[in-house]
C-alpha atoms as a PDB file:
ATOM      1  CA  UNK A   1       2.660  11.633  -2.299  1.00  0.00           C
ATOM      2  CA  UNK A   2       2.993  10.069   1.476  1.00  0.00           C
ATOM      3  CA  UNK A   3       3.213   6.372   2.187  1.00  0.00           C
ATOM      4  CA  UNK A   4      -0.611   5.782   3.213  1.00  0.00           C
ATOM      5  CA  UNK A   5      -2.375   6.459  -0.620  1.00  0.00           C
ATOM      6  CA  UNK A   6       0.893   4.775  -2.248  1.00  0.00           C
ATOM      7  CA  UNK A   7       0.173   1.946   0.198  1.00  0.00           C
ATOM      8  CA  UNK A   8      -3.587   1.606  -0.958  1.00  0.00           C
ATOM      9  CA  UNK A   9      -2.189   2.059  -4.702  1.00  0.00           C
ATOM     10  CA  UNK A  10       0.485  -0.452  -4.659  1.00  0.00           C
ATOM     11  CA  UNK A  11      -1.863  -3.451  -5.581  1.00  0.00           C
ATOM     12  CA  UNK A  12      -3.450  -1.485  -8.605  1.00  0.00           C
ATOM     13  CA  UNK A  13       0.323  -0.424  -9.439  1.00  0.00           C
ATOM     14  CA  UNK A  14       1.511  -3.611  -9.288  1.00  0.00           C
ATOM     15  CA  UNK A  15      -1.019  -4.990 -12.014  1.00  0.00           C
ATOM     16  CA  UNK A  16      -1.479  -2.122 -14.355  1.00  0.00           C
ATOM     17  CA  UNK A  17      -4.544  -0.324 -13.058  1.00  0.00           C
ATOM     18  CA  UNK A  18      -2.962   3.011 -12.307  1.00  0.00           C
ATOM     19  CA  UNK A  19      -2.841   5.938 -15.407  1.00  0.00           C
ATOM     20  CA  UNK A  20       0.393   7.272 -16.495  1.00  0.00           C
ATOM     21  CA  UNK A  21       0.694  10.242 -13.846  1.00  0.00           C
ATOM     22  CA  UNK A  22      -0.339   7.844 -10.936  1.00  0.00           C
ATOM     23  CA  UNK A  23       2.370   5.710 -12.147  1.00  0.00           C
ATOM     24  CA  UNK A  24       4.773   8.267 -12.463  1.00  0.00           C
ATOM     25  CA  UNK A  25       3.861   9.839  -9.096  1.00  0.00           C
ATOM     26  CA  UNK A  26       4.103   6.458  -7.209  1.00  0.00           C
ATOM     27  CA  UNK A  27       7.440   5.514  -8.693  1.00  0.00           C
ATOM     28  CA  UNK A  28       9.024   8.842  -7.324  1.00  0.00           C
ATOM     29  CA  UNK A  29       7.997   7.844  -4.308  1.00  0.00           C
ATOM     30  CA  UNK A  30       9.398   4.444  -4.277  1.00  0.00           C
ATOM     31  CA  UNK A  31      11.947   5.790  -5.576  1.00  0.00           C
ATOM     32  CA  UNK A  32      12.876   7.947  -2.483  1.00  0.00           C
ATOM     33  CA  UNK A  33      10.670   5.457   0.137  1.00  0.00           C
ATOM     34  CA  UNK A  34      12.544   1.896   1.440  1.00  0.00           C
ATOM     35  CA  UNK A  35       9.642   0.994   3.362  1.00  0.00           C
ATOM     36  CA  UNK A  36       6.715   1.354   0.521  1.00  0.00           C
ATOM     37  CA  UNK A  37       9.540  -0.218  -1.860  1.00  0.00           C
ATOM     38  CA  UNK A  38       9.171  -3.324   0.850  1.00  0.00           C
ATOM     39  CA  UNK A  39       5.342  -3.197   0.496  1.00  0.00           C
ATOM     40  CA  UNK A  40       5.694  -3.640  -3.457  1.00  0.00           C
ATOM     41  CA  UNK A  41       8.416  -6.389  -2.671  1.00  0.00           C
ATOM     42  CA  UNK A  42       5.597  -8.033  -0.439  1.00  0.00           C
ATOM     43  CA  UNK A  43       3.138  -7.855  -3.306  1.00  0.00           C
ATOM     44  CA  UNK A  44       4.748  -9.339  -5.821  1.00  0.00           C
ATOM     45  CA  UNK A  45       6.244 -11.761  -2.935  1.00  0.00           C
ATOM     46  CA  UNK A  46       1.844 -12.473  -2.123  1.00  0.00           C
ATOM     47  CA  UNK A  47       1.357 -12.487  -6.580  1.00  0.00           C
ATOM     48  CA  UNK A  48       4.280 -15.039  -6.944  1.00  0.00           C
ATOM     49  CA  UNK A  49       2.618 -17.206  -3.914  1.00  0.00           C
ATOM     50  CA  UNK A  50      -0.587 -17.293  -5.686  1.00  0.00           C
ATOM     51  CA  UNK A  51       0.705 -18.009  -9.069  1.00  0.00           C
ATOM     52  CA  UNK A  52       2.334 -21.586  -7.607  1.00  0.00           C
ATOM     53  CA  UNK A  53      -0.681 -22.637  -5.789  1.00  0.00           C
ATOM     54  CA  UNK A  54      -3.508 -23.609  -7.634  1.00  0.00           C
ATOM     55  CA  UNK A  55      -6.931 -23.755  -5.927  1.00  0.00           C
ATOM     56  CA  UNK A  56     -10.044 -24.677  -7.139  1.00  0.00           C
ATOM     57  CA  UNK A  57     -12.660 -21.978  -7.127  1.00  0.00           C
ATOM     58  CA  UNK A  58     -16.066 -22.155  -6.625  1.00  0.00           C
ATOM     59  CA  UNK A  59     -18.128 -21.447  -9.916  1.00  0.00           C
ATOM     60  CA  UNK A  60     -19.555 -18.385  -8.946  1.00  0.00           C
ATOM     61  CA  UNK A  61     -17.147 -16.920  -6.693  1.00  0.00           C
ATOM     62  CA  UNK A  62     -15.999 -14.572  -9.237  1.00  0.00           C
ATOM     63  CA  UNK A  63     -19.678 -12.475  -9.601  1.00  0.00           C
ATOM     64  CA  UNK A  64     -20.350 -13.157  -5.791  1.00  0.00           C
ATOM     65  CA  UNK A  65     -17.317 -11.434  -4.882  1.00  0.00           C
ATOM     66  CA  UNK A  66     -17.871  -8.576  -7.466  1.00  0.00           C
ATOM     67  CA  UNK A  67     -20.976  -8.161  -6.435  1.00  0.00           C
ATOM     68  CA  UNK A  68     -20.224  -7.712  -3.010  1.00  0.00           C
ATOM     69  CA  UNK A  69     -17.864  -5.061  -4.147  1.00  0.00           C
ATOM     70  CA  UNK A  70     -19.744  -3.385  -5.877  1.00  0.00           C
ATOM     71  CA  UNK A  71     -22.889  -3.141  -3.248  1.00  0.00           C
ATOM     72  CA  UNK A  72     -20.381  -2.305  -0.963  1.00  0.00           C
ATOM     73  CA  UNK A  73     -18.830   0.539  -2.832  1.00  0.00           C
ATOM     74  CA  UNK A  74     -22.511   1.597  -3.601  1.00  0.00           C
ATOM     75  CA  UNK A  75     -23.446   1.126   0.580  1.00  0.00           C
ATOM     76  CA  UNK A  76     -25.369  -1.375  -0.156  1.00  0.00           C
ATOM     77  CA  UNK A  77     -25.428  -5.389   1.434  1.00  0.00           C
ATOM     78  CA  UNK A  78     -24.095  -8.012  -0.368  1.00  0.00           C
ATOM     79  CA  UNK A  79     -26.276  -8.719  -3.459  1.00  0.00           C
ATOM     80  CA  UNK A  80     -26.823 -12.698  -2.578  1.00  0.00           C
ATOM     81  CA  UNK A  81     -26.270 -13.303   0.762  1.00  0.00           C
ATOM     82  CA  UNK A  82     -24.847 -17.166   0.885  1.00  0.00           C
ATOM     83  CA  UNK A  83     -24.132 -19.337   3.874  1.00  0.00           C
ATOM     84  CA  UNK A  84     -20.357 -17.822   4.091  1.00  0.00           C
ATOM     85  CA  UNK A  85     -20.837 -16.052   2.031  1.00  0.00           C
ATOM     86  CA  UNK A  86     -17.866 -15.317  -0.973  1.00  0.00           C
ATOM     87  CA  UNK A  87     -15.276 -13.026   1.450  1.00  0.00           C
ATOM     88  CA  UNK A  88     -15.569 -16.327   3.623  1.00  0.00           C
ATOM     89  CA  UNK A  89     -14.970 -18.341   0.598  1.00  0.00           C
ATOM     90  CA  UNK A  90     -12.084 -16.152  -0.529  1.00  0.00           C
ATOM     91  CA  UNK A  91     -10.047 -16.000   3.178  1.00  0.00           C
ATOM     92  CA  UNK A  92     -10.726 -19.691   3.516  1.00  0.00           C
ATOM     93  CA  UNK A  93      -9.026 -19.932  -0.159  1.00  0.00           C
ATOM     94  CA  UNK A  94      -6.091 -17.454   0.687  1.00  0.00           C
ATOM     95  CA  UNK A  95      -5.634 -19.674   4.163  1.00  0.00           C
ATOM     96  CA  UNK A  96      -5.005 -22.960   2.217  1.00  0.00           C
ATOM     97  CA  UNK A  97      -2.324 -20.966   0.466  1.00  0.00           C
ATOM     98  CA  UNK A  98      -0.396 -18.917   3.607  1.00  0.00           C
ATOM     99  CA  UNK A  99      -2.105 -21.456   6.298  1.00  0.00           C
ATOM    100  CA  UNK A 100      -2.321 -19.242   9.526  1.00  0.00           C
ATOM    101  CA  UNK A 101      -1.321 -15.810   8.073  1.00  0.00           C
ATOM    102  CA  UNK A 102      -4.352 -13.419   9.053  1.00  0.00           C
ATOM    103  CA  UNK A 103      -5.689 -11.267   5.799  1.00  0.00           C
ATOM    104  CA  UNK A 104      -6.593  -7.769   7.248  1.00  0.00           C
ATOM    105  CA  UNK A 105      -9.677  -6.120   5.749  1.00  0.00           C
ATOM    106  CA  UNK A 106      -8.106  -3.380   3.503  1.00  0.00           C
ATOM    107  CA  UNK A 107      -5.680  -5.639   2.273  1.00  0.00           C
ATOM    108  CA  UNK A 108      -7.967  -8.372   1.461  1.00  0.00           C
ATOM    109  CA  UNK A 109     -10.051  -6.085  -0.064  1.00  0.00           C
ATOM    110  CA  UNK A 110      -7.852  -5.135  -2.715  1.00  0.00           C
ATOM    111  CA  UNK A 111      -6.649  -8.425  -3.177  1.00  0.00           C
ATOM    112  CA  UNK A 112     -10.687  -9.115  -3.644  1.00  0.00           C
ATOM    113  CA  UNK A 113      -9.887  -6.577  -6.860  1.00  0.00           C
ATOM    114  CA  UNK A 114      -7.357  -8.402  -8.059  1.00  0.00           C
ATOM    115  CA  UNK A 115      -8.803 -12.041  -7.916  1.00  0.00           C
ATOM    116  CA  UNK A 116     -11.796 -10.236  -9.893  1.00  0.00           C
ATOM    117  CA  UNK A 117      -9.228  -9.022 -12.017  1.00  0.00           C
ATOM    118  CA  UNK A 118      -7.151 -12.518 -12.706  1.00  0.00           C
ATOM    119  CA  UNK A 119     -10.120 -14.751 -12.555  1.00  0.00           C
ATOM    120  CA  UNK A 120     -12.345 -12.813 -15.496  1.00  0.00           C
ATOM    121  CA  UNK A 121      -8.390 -12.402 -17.154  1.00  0.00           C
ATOM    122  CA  UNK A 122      -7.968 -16.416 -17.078  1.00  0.00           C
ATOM    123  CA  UNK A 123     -11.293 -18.049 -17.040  1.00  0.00           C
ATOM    124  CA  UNK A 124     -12.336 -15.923 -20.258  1.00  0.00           C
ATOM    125  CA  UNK A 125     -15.191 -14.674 -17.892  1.00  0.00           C
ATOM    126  CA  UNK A 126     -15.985 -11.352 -18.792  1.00  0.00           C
ATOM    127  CA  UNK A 127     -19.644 -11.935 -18.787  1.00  0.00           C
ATOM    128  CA  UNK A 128     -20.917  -9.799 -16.522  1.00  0.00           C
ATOM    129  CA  UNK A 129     -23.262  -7.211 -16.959  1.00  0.00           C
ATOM    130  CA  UNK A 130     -22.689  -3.304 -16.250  1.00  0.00           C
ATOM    131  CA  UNK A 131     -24.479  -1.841 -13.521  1.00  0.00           C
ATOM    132  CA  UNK A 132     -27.925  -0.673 -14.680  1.00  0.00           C
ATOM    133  CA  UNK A 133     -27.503  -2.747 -17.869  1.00  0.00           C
ATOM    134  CA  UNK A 134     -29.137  -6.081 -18.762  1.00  0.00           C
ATOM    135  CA  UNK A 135     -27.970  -8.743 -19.840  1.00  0.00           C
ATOM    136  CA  UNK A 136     -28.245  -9.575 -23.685  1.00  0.00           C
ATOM    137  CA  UNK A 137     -26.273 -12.522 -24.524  1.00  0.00           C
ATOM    138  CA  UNK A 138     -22.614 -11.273 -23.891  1.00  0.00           C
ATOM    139  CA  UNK A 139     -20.005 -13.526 -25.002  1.00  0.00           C
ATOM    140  CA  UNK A 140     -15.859 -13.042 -25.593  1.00  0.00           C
ATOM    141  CA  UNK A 141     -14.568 -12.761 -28.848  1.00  0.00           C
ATOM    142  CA  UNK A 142     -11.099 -13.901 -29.305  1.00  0.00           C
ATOM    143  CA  UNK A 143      -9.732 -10.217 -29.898  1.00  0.00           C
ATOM    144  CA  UNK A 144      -7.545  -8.947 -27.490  1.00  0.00           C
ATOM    145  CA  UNK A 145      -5.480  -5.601 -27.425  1.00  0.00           C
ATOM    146  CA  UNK A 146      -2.715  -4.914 -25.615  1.00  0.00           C
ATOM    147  CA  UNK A 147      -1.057  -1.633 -24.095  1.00  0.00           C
ATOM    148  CA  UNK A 148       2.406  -2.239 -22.705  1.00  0.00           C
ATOM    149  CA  UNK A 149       2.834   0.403 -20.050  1.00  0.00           C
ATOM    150  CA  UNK A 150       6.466  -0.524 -18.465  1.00  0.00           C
ATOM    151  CA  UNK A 151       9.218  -3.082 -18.506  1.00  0.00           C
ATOM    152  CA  UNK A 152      11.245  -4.230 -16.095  1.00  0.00           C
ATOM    153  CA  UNK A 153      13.833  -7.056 -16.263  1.00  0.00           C
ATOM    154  CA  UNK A 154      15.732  -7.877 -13.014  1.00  0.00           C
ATOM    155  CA  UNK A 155      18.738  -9.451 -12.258  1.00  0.00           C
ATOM    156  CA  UNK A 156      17.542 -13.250 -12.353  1.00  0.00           C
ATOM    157  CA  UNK A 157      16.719 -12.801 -16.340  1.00  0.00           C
ATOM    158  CA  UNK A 158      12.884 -12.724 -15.955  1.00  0.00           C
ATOM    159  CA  UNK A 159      10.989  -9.478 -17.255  1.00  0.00           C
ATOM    160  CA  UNK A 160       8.217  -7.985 -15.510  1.00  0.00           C
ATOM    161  CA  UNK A 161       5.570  -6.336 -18.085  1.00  0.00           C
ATOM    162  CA  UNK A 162       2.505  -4.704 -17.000  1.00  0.00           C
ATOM    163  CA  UNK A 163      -0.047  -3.932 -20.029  1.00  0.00           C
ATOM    164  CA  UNK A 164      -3.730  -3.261 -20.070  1.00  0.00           C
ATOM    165  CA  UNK A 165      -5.184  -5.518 -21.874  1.00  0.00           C
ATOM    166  CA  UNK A 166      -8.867  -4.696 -23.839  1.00  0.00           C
ATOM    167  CA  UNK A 167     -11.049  -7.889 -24.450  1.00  0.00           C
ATOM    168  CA  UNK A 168     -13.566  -7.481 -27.703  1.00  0.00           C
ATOM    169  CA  UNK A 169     -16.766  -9.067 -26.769  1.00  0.00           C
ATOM    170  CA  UNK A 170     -19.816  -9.265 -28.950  1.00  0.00           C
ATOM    171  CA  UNK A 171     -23.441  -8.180 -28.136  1.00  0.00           C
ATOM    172  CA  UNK A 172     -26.574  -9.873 -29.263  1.00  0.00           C
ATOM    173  CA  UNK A 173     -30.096  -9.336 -28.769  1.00  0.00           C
ATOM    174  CA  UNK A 174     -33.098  -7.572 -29.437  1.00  0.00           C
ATOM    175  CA  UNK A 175     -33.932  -4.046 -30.402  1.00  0.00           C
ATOM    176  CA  UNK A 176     -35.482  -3.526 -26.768  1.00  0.00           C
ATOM    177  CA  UNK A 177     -33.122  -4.505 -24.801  1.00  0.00           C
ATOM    178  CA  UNK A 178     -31.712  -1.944 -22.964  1.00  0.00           C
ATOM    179  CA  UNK A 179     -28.197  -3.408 -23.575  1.00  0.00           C
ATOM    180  CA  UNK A 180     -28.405  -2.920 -27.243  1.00  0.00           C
ATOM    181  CA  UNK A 181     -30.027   0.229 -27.392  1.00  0.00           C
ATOM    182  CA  UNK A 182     -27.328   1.717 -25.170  1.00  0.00           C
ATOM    183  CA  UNK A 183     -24.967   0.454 -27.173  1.00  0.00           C
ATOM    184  CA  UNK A 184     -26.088   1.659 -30.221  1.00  0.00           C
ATOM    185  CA  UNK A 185     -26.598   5.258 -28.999  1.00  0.00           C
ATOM    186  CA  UNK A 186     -23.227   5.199 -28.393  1.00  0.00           C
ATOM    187  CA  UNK A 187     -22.141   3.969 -31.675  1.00  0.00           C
ATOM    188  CA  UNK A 188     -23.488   7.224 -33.094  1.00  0.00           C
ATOM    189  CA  UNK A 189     -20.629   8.786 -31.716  1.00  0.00           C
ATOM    190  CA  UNK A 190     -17.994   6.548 -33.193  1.00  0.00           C
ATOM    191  CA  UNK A 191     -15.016   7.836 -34.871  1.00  0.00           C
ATOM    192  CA  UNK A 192     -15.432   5.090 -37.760  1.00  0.00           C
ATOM    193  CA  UNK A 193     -18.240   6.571 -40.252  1.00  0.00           C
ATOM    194  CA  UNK A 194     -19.576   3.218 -41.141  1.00  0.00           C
ATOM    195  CA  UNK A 195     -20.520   1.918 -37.990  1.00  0.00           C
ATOM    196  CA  UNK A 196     -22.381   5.269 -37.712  1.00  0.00           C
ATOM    197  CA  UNK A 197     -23.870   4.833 -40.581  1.00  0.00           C
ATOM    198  CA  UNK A 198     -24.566   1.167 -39.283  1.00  0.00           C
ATOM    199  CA  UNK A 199     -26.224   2.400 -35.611  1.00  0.00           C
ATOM    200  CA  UNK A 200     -28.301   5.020 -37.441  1.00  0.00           C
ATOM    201  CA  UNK A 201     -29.749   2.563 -40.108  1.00  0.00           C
ATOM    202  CA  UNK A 202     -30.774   0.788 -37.037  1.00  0.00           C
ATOM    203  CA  UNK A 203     -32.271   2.850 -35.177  1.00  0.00           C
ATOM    204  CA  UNK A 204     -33.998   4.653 -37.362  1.00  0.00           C
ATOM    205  CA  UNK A 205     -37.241   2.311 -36.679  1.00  0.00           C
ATOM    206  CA  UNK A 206     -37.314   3.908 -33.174  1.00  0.00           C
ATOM    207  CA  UNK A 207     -37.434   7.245 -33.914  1.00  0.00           C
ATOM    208  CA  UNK A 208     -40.323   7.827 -31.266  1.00  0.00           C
ATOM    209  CA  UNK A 209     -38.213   7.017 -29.157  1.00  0.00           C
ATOM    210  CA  UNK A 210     -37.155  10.543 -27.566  1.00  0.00           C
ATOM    211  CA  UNK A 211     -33.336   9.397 -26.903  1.00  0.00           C
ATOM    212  CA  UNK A 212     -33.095   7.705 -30.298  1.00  0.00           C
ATOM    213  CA  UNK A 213     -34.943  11.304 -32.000  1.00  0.00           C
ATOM    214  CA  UNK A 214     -32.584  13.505 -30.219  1.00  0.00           C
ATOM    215  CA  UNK A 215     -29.537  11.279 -31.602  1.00  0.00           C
ATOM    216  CA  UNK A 216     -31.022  11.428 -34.767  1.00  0.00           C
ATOM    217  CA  UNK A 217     -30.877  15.115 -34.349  1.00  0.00           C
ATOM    218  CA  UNK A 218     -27.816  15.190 -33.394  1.00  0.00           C
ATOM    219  CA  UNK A 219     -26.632  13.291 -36.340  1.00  0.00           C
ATOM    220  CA  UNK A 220     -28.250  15.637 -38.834  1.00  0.00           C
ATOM    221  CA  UNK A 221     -26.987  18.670 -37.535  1.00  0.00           C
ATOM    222  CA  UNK A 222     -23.346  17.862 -36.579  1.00  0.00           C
ATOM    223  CA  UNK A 223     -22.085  14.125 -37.973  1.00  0.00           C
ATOM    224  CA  UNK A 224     -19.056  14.997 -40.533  1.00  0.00           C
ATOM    225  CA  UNK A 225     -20.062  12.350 -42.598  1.00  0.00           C
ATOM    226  CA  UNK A 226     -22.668  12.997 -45.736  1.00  0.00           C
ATOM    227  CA  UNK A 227     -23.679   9.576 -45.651  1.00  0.00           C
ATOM    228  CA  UNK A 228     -24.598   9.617 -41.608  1.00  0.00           C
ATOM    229  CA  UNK A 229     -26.378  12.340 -42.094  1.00  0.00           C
ATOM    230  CA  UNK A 230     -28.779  11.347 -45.045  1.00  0.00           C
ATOM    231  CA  UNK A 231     -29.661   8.092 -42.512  1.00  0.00           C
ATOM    232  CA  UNK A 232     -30.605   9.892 -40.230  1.00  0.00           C
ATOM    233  CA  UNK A 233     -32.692  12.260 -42.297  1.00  0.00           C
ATOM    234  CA  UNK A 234     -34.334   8.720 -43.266  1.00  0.00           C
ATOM    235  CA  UNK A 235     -35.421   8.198 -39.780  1.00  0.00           C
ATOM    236  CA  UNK A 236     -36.738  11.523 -38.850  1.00  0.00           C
ATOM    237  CA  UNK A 237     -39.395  11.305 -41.988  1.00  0.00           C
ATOM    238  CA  UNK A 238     -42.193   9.984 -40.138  1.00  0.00           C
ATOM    239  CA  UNK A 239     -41.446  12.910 -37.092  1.00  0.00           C
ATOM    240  CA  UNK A 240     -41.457  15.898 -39.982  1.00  0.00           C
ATOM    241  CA  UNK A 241     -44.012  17.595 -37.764  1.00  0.00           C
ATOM    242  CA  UNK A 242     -42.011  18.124 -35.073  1.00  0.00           C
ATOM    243  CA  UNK A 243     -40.958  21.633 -34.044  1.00  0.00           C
ATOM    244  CA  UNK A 244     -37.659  20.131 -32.827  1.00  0.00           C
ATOM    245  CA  UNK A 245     -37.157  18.545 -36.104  1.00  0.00           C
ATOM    246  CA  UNK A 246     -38.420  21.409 -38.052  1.00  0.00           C
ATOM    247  CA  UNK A 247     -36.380  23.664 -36.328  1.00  0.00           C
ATOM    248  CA  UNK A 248     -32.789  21.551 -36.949  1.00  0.00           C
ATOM    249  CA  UNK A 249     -33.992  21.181 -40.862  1.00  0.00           C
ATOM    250  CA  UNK A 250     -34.325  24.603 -41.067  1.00  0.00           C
ATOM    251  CA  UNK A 251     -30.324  24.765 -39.410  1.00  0.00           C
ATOM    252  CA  UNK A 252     -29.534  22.512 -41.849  1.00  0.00           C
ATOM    253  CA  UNK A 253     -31.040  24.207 -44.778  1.00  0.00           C
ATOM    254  CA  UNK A 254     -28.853  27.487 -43.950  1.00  0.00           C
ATOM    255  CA  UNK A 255     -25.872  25.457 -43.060  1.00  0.00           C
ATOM    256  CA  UNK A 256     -25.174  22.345 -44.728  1.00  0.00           C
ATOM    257  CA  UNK A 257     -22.593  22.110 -47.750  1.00  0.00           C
ATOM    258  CA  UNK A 258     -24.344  19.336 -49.599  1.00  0.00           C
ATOM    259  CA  UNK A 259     -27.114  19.222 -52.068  1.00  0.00           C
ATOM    260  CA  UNK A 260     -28.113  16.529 -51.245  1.00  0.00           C
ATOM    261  CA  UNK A 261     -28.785  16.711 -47.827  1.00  0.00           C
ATOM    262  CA  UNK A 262     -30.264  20.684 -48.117  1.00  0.00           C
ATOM    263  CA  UNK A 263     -32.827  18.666 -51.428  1.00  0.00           C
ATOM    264  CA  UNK A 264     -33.995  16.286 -48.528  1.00  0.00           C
ATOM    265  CA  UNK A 265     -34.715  19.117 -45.894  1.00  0.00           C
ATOM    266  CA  UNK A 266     -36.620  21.144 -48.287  1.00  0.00           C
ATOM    267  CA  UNK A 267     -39.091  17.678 -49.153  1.00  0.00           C
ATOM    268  CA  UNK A 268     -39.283  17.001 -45.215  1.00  0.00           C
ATOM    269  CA  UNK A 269     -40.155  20.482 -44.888  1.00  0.00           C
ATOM    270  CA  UNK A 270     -43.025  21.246 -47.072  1.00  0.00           C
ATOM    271  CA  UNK A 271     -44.629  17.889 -45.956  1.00  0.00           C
ATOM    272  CA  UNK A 272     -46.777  19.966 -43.208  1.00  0.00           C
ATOM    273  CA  UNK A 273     -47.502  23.776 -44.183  1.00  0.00           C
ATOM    274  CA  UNK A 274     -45.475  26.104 -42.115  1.00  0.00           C
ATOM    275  CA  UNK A 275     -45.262  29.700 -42.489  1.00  0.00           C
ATOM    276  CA  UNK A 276     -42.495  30.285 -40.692  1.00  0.00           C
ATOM    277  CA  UNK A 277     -40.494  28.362 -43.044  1.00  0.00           C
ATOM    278  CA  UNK A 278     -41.431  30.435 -46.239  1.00  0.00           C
ATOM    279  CA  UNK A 279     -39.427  33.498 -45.403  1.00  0.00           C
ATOM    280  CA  UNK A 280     -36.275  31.056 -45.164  1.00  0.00           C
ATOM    281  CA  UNK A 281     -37.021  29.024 -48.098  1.00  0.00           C
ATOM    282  CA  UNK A 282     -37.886  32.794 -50.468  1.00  0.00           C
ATOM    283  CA  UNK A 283     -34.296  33.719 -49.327  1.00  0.00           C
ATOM    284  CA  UNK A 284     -32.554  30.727 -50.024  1.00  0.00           C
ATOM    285  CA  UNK A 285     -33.717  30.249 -53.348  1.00  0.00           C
ATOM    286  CA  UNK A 286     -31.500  33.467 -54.662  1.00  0.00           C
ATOM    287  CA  UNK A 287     -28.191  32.294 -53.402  1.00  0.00           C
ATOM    288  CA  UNK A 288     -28.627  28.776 -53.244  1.00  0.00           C
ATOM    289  CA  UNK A 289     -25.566  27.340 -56.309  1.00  0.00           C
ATOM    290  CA  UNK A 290     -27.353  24.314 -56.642  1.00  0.00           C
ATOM    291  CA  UNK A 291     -29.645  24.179 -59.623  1.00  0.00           C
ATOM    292  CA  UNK A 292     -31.444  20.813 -58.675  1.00  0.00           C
ATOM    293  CA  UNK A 293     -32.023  22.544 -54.986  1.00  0.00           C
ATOM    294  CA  UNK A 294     -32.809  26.047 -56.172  1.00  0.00           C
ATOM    295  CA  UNK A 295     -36.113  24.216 -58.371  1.00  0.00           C
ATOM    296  CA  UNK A 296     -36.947  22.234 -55.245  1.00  0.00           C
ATOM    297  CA  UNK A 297     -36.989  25.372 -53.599  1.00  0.00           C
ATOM    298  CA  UNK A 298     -39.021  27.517 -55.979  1.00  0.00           C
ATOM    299  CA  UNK A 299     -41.823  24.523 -56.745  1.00  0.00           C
ATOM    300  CA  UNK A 300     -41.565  24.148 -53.028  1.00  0.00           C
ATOM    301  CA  UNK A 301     -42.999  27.902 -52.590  1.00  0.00           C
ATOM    302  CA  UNK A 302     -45.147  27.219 -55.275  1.00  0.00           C
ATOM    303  CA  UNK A 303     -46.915  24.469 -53.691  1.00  0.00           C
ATOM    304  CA  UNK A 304     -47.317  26.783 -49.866  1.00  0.00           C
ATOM    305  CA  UNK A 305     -48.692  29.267 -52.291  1.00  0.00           C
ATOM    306  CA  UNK A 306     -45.488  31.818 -51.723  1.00  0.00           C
ATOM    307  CA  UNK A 307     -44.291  34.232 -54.097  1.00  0.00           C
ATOM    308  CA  UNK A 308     -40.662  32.977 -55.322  1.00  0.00           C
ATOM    309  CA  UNK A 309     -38.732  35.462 -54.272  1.00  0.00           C
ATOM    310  CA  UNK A 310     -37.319  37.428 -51.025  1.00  0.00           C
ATOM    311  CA  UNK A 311     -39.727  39.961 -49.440  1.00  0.00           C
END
């Protein structure tokens, strides 16, 4: 690694942003590199600075300046142009602090990371929405979790730790808002069964919905969890008809190791009359080991008006 990308990762080093094999890779350097061990010096010499002068902010400073960032990352203008404007704001705020000191671009730009960083960290003010997401009442929780990454003591008896830190914030809102619905798709692929469960018991009254059909699907065909998978066999009821549907039921039929869930695909199946299905159900019903689901399968045949029995 050469001095100019440690030089750009130094900030992010310095509070925690970098993975473990950036980390690693930077240290060797600094390790072997007296100049780019002077740049950290100067960071934490430009952190300590900060810490023991307190300005006051403007209120919205914080989502002006990520906004900014991210329109700029994205090529874009600022998103709310302002008489200033919030990188005006922020050098006049860094000049009260070092008075005349000039703040080049680069490096006020990741010190424009950092402020968005320490001012959500401090002011609680993780409120802002994800690109492409609305807003649907986002507010912190008190949960925090903390991953300690490295310690460092020095000589005057003070420790340096950097951690990254997860904040737990909780979601309200409506079931079409895009927020919620986004977030619930993605709770279908929780490791904790019950908030599967939970998702799919929700959003089972959207299953014409083609996202929220397809994780249905999804669900039926490959959750681990019995329980999942008979919720989500509750939402696809009403969508029986579907070929999609009809053709994962039929997977399911062949495949899946509980009665229960095979009983249900049988019922969903015979709901419309399909004859492509009878040549799977005749073949099941001689090695299927479940009594209850061999009878649904034979009055099942009975009802399409199929012999019971294999051709």
């Amino acid at each position: 690694m050469s001095c100019d990308p440690v030089a750009k990762l130094i900030p992010l080093y310095f509070y925690g942003e970098l993975n473990a094999e950036e980390e690693e890779r930077l240290e060797q350097h600094l390790h072997e590199c007296a100049a780019c061990t002077r740049q950290l010096e100067r960071q934490r010499a430009l952190a300590a600075a900060l810490d023991e002068r307190t300005a006051e902010l403007p209120p919205d400073l914080l989502a002006d300046c990520r906004g900014d960032l991210m329109a700029a990352i994205r090529g874009g203008a600022p998103h709310m142009p302002r008489a200033g404007g919030p990188w005006a704001q922020f050098r006049d705020m860094i000049g009260s602090v070092f008075g005349s000191i000039r703040v080049p671009a680069p490096v006020g730009a990741l010190a424009l990371i950092a402020l968005g960083f320490f001012g959500a960290r401090f002011s609680g003010a993780w409120n802002t929405a994800l690109p492409g997401m609305a807003t649907a009442g986002l507010a912190p929780a008190e949960d925090a979790f903390a991953t300690v990454r490295s310690v460092r003591p020095d000589n005057d008896g003070r420790v340096q730790i950097a951690f990254d830190e997860t904040r737990r914030r909780v979601v309200s809102g409506r079931m079409d808002d895009q927020t919620i619905q986004r977030l619930l798709l993605a709770a279908t692929h929780e490791d904790n069964a019950s908030v599967r469960v939970e998702s799919v018991e929700v959003l089972k009254s959207r299953c014409n919905s083609n996202e929220v059909r397809d994780a249905l699907l999804n669900a039926v065909a490959h959750d681990p969890n019995e329980g999942v998978r008979l919720k989500a066999l509750e939402g696809l009821k009403p969508l029986a008809g579907d070929p999609e549907v009809r053709k994962t039921l039929s997977q399911v039929l062949l495949a899946d190791n509980s009665p229960a869930i095979r009983y249900q695909a049988v019922d969903m199946l015979v709901q419309h009359r399909d004859d492509s299905v009878i040549g799977i159900l005749q073949g099941l019903v001689g090695r299927e080991d479940n009594s209850t689901v061999r009878m649904r399968l034979e009055k099942a045949l009975r009802e399409m008006n199929a012999s019971v029995g294999t051709f």
